[in-house]
N, C-alpha and C. Protein backbone atom coordinates (compact mmCIF):
# COMPACT_ATOMS: atom_id res chain seq x y z
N UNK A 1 88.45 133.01 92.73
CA UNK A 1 88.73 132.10 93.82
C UNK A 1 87.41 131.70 94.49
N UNK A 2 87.40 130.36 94.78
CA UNK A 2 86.55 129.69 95.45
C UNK A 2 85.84 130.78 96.90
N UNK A 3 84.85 131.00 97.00
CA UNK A 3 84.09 131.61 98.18
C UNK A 3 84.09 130.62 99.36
N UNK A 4 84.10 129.40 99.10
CA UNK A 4 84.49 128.09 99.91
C UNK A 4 85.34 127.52 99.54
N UNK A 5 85.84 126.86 100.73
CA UNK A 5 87.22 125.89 100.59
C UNK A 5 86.57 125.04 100.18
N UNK A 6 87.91 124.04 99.72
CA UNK A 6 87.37 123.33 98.02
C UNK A 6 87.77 121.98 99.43
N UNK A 7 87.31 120.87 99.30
CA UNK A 7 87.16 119.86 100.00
C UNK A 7 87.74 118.51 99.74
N UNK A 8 88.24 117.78 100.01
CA UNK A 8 89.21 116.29 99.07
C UNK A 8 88.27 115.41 99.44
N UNK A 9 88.71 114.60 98.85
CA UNK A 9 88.46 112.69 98.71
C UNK A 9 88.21 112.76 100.20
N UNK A 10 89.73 112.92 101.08
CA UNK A 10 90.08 112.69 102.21
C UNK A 10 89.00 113.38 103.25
N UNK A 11 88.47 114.46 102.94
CA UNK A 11 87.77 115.18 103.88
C UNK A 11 86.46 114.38 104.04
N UNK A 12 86.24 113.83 102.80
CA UNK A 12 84.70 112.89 103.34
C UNK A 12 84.89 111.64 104.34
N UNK A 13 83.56 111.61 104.67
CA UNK A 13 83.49 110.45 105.57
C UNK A 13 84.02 108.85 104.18
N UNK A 14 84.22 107.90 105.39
CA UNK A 14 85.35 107.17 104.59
C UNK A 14 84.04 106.04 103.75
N UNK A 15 83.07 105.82 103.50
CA UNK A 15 81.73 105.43 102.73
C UNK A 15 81.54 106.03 101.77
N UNK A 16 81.55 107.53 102.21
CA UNK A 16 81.81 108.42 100.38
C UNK A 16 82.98 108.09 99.35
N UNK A 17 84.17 108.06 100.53
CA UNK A 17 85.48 108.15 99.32
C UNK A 17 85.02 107.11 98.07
N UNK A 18 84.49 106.08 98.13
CA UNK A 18 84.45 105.34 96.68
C UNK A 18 83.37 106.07 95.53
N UNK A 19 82.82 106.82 96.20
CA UNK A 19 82.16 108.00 95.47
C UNK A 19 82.56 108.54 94.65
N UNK A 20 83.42 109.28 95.48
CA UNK A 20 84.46 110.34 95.12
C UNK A 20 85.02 109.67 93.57
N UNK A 21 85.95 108.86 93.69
CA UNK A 21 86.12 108.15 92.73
C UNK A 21 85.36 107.84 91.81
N UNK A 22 84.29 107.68 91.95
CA UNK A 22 83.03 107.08 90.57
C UNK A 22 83.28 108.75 90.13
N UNK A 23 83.05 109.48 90.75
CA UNK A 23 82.79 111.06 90.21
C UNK A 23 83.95 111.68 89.27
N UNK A 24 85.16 111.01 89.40
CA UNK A 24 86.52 111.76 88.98
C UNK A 24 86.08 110.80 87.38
N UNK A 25 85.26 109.69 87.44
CA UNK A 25 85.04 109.24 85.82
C UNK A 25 84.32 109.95 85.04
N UNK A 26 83.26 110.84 85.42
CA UNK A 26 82.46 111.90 85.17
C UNK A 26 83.24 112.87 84.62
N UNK A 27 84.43 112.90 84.37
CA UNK A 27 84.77 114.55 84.57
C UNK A 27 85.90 114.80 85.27
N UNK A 28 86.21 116.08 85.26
CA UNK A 28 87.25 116.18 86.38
C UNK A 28 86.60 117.74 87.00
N UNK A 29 85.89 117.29 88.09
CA UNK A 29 84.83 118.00 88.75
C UNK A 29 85.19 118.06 90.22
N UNK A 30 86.21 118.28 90.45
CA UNK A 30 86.77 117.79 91.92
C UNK A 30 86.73 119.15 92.78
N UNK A 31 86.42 120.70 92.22
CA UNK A 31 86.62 121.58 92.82
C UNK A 31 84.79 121.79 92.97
N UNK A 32 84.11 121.65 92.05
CA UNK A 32 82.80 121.21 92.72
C UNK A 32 81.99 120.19 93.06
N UNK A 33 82.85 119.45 92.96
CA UNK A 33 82.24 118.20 94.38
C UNK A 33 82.97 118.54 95.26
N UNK A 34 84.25 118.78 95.68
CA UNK A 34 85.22 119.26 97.44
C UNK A 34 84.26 120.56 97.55
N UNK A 35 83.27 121.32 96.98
CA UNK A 35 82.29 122.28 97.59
C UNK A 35 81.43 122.06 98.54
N UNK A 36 80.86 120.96 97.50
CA UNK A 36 79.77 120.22 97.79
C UNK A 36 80.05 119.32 99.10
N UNK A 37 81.17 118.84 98.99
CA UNK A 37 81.53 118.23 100.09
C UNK A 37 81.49 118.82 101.54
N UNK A 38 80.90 119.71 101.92
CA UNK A 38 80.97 120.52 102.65
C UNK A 38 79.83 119.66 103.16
N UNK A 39 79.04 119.40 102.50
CA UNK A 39 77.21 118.79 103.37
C UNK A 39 77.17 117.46 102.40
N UNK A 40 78.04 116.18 103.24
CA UNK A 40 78.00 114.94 102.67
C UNK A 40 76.70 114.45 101.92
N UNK A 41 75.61 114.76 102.62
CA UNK A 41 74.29 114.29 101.85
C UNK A 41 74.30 115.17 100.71
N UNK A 42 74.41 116.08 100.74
CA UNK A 42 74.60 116.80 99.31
C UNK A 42 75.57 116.08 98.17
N UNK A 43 76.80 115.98 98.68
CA UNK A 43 77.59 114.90 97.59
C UNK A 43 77.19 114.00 97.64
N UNK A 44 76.87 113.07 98.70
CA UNK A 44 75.95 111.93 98.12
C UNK A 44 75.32 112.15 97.14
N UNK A 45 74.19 112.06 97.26
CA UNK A 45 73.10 112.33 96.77
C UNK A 45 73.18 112.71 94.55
N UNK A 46 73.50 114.28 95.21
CA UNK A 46 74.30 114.86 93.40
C UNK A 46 74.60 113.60 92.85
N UNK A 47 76.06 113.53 93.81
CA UNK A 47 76.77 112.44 92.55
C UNK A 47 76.74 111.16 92.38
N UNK A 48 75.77 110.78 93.06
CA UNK A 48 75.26 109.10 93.15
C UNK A 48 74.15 109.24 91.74
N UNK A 49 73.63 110.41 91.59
CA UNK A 49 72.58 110.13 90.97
C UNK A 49 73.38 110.68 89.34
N UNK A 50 74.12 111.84 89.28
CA UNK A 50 74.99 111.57 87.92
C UNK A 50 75.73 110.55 87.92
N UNK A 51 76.17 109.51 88.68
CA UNK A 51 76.85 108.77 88.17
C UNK A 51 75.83 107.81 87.29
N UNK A 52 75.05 107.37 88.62
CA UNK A 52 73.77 106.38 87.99
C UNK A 52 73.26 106.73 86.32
N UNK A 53 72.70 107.92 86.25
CA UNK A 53 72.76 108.38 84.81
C UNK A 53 73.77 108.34 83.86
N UNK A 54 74.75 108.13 84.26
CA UNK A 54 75.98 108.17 83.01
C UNK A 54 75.84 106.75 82.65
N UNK A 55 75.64 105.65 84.09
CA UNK A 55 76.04 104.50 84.09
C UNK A 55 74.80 104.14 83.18
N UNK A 56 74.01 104.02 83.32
CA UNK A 56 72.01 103.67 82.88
C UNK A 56 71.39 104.75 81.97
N UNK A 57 71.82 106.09 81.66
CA UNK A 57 70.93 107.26 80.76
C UNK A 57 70.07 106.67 79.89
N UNK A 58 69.52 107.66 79.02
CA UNK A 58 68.62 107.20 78.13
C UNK A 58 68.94 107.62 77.18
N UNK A 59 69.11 109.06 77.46
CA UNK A 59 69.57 110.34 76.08
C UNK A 59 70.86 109.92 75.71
N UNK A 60 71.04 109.97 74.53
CA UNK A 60 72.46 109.78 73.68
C UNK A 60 73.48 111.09 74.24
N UNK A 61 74.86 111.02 74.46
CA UNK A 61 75.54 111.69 74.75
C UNK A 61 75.64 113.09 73.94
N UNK A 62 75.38 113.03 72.76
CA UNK A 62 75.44 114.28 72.15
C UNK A 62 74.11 115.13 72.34
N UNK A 63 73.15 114.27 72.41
CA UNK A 63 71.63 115.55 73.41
C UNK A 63 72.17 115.69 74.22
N UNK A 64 72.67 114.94 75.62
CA UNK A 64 73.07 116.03 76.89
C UNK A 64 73.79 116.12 76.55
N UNK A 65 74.95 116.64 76.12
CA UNK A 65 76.22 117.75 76.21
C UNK A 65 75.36 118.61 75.69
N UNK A 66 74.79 118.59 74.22
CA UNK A 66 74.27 119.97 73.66
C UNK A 66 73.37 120.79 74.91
N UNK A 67 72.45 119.69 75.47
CA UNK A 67 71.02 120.63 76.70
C UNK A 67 72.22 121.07 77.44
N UNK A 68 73.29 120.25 77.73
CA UNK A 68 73.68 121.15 78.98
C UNK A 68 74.85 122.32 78.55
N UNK A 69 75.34 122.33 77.25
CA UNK A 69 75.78 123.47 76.87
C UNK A 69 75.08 124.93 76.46
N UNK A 70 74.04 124.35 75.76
CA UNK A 70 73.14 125.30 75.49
C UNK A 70 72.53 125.88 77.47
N UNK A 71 72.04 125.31 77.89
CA UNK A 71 71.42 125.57 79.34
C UNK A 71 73.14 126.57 79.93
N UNK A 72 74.16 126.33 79.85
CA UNK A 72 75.19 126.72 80.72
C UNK A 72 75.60 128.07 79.94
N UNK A 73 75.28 128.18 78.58
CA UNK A 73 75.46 129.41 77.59
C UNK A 73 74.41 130.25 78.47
N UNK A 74 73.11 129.79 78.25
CA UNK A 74 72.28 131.04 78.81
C UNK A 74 72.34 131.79 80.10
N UNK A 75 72.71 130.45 80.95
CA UNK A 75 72.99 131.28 82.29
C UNK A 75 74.65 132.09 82.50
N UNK A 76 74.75 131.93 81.18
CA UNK A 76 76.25 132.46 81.08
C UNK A 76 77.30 131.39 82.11
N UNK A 77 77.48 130.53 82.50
CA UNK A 77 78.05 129.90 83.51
C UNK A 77 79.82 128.93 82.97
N UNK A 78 80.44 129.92 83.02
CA UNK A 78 82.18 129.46 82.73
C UNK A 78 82.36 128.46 82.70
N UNK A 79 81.60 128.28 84.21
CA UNK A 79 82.40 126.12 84.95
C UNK A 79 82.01 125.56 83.83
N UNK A 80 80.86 125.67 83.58
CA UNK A 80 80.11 124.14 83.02
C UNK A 80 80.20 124.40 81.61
N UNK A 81 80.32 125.35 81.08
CA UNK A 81 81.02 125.53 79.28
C UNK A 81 82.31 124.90 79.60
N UNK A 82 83.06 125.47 80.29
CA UNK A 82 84.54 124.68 80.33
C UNK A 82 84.70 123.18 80.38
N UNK A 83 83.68 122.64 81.21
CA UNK A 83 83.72 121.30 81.44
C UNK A 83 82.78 120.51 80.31
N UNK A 84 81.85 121.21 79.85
CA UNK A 84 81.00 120.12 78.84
C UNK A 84 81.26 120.46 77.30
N UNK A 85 81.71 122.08 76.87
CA UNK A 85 81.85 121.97 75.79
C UNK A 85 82.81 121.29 75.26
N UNK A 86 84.20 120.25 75.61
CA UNK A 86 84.82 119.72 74.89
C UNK A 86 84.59 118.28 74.98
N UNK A 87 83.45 117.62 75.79
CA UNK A 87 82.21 116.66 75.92
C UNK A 87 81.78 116.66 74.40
N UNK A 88 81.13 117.74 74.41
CA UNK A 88 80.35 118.24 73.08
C UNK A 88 81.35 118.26 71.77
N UNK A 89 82.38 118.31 72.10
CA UNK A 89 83.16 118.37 70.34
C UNK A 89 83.62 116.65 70.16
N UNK A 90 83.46 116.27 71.38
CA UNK A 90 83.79 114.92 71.71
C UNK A 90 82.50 113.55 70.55
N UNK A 91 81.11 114.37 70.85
CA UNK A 91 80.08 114.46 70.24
C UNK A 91 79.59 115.07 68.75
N UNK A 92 80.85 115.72 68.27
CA UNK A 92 80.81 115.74 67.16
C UNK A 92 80.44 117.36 66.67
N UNK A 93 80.40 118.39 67.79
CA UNK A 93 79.99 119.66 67.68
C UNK A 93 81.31 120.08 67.94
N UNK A 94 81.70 121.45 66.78
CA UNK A 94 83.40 121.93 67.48
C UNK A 94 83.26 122.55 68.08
N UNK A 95 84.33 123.54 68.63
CA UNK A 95 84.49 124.58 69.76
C UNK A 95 83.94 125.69 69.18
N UNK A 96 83.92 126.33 68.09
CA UNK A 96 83.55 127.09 67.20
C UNK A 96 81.74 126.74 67.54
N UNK A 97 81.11 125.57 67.25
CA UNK A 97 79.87 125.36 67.10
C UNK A 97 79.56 125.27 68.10
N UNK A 98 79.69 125.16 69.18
CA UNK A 98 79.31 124.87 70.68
C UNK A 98 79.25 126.55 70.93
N UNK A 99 80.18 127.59 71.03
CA UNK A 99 80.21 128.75 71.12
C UNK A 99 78.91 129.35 70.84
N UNK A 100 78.54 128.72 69.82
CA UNK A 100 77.38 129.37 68.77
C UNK A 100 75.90 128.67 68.95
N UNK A 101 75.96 127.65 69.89
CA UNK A 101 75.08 126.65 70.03
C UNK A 101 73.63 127.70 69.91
N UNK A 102 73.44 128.52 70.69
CA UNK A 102 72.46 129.22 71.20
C UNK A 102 71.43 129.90 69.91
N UNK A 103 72.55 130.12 68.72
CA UNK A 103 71.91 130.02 67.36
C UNK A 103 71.96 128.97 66.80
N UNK A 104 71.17 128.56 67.23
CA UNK A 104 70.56 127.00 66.76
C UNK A 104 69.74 127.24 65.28
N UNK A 105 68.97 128.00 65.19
CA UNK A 105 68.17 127.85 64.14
C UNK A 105 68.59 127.35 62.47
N UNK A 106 70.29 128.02 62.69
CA UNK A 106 70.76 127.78 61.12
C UNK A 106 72.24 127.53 61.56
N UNK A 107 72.50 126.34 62.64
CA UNK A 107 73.71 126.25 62.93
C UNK A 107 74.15 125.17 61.91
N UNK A 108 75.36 124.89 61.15
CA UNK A 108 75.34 123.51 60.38
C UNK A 108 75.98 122.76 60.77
N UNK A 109 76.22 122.74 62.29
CA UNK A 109 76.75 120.85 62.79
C UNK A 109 75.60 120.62 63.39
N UNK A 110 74.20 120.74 63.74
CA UNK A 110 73.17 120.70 64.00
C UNK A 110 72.12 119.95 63.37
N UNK A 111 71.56 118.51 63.26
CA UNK A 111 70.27 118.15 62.60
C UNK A 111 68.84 118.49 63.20
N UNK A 112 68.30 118.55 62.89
CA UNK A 112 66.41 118.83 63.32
C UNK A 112 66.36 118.25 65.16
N UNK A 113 67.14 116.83 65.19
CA UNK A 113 66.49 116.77 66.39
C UNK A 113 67.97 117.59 67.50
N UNK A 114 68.71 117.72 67.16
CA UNK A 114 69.74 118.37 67.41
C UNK A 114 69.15 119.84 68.09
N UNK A 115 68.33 120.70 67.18
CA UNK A 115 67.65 121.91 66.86
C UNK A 115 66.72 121.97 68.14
N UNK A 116 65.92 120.73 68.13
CA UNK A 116 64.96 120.81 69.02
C UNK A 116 65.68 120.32 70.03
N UNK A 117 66.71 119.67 70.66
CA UNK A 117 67.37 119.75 71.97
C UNK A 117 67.26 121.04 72.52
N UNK A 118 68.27 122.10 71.57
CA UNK A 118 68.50 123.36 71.77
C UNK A 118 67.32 124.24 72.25
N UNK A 119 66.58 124.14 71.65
CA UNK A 119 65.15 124.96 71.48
C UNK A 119 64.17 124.42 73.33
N UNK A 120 64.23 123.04 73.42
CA UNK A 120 63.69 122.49 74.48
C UNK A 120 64.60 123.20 75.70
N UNK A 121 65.77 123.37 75.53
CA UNK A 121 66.77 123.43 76.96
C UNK A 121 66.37 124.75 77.03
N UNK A 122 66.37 125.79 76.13
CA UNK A 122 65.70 126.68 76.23
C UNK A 122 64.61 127.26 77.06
N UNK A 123 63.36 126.46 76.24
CA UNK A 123 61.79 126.23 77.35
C UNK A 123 62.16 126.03 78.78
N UNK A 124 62.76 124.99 79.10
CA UNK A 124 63.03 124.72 79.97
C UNK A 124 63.16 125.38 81.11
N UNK A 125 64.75 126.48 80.82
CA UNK A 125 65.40 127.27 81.20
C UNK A 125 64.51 128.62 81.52
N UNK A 126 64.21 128.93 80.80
CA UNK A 126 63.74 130.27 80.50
C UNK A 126 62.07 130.21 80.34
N UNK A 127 61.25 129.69 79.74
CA UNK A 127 60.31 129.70 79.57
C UNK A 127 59.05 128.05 80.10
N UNK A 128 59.66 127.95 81.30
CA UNK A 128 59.09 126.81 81.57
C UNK A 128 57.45 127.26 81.57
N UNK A 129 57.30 127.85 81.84
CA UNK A 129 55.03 128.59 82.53
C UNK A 129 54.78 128.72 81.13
N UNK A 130 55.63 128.90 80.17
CA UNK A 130 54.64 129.50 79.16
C UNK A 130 54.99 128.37 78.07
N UNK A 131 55.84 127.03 78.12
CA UNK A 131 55.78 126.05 77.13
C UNK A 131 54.33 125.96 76.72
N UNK A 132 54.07 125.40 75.41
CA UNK A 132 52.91 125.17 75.14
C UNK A 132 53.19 123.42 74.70
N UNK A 133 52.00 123.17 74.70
CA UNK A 133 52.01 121.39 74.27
C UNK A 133 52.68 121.18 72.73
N UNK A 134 53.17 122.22 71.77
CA UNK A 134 53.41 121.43 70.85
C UNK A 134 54.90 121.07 70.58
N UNK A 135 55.79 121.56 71.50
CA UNK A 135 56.79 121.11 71.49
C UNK A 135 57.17 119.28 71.90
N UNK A 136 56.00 118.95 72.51
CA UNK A 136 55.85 118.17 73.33
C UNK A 136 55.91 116.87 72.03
N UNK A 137 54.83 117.08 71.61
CA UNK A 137 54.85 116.41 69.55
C UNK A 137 55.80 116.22 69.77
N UNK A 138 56.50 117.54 69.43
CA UNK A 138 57.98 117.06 68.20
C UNK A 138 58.79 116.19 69.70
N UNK A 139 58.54 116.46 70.85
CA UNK A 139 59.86 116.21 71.49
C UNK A 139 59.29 114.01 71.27
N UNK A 140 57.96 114.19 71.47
CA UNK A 140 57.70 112.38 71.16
C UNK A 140 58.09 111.74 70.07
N UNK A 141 58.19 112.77 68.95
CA UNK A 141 58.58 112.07 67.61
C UNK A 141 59.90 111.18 67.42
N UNK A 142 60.78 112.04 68.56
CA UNK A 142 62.49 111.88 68.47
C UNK A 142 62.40 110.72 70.03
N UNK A 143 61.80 110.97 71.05
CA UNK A 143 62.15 110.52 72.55
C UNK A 143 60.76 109.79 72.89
N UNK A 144 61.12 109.12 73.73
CA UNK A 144 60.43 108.61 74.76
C UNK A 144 60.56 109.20 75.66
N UNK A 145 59.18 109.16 76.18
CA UNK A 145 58.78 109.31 78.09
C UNK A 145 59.59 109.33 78.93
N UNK A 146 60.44 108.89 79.01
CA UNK A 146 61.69 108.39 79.76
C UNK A 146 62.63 109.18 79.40
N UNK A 147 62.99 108.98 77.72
CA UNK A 147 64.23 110.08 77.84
C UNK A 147 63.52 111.44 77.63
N UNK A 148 62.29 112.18 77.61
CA UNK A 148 62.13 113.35 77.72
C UNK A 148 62.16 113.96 79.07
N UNK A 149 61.65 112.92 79.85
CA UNK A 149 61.62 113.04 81.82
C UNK A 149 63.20 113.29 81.78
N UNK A 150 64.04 112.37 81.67
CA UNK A 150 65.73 112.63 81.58
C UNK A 150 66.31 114.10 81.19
N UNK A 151 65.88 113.83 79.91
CA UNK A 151 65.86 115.16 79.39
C UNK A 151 65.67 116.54 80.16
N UNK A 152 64.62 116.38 80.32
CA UNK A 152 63.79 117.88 81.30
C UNK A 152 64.90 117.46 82.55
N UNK A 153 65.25 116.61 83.36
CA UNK A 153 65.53 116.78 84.31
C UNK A 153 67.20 117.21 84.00
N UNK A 154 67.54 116.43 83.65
CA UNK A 154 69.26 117.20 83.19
C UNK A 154 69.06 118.72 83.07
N UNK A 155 68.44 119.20 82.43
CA UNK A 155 68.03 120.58 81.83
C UNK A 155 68.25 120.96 83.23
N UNK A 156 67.24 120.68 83.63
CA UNK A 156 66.73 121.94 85.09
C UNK A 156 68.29 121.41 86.20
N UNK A 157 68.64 120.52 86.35
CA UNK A 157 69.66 120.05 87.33
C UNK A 157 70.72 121.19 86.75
N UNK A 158 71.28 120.96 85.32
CA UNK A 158 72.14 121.92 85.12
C UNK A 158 72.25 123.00 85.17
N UNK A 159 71.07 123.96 85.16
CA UNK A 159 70.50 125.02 85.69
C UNK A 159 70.29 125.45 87.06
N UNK A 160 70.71 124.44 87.95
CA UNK A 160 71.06 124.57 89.20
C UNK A 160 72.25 124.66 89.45
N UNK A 161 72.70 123.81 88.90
CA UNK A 161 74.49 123.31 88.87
C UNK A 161 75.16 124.63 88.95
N UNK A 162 74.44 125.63 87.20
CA UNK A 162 75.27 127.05 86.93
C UNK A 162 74.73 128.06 87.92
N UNK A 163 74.00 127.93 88.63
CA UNK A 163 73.51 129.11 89.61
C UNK A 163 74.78 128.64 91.34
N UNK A 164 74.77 127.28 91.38
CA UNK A 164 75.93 126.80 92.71
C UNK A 164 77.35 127.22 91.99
N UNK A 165 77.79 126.62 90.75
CA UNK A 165 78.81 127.06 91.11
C UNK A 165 79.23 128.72 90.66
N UNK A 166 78.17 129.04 90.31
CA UNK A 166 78.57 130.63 89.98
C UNK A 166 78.23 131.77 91.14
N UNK A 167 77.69 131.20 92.02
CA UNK A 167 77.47 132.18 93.37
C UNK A 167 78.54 131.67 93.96
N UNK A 168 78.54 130.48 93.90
CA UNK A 168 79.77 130.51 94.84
C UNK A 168 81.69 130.50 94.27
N UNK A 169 81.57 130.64 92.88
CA UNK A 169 82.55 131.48 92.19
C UNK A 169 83.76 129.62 92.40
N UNK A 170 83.06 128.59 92.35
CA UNK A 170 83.86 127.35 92.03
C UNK A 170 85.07 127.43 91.03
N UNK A 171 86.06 127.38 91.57
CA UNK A 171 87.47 127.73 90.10
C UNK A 171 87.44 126.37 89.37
N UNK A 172 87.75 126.68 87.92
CA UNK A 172 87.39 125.72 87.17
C UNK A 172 89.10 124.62 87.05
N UNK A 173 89.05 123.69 87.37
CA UNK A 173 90.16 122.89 87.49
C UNK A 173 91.58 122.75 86.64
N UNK A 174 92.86 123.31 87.16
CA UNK A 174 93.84 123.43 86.29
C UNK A 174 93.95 122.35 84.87
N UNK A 175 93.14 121.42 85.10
CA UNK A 175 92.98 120.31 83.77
C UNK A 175 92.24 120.85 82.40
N UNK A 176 91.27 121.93 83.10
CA UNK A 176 89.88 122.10 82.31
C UNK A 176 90.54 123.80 81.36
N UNK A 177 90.90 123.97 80.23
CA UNK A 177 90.59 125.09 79.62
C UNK A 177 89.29 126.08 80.03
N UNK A 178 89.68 126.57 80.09
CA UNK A 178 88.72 127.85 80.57
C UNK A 178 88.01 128.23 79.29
N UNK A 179 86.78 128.26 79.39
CA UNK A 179 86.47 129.01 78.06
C UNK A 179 84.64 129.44 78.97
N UNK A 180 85.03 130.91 78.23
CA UNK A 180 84.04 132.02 78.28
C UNK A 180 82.27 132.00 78.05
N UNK A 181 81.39 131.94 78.58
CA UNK A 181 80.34 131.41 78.50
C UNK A 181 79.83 132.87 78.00
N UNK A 182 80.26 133.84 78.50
CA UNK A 182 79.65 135.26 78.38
C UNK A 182 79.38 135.97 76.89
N UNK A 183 78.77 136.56 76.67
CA UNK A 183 78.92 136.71 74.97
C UNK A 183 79.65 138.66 75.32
């Protein structure tokens, strides 16, 4: 159960509510945005700027679902496996392969730049001080400037995302299958 009351459409000031709405196209994320809703500039803000990215991105949908499945595996984080891994089968990875994302090295719904998503969300996550420049190569070979900035930033946002809603124990929405991030 939610550590905070979960917040509606209705509870925002009446400038957000069309927000609200852009956000329910995202997803069905309504128990952490009514969190969030608690500090309007906070929902502003968040979900003005995922929407903008969904609307304008750079990265192809199957890199972010994978960064942000792989990123939500490591921090172990329920919500956001529940909500992006069937994104990700949507993308062409099954439930089975998404589970397994984290062995990337010899996964086979996985191609090379697929590999190096995985491997980058990783760095990211876990080893940002000690990246070295040659990932950087391979990440130019596949991306642009733009979508690697995207890139890195989805990474680290979602890595925030699983630390909010897992302290604050966000229930994952009667729509959303639950599925286990924990190994």
């Amino acid at each position: 159960m939610s550590r905070v009351s979960i917040k509606t459409k209705n509870d925002l000031p009446a400038e957000l509510q069309p927000l609200w709405d852009k956000m329910t196209t995202y997803g069905a994320f309504e128990n952490q945005a009514g969190v969030m809703a608690h500090r309007p500039p906070i929902f502003k803000h968040t979900w003005s700027l995922l929407v903008d990215l969904a609307e304008s991105g750079t990265l192809s949908k199957r890199h972010l679902e994978i960064a942000l499945v792989a990123v939500s595996l490591l921090n172990k984080c329920d919500y956001c496996v529940s909500h992006h891994a069937p994104k990700l089968a949507i993308q062409g990875v099954s439930e089975a392969g998404a589970e397994r994302l984290l062995d990337y090295k010899d996964h086979p719904e996985l191609d090379a730049v697929d590999k190096l998503v995985v491997e980058y969300s990783v760095a990211v996550n876990n080893n940002w001080s000690k990246t070295r420049d040659e990932i950087f190569t391979r990440l130019r070979d596949h991306f642009s400037e733009a979508q690697i900035v995207e890139l890195t930033w989805r990474i680290a946002l979602c890595g925030a995302f699983n630390r909010f809603t897992d302290i604050l124990q966000c229930d994952i929405e009667p729509s959303v299958p639950a599925r286990e991030a924990a190994e």
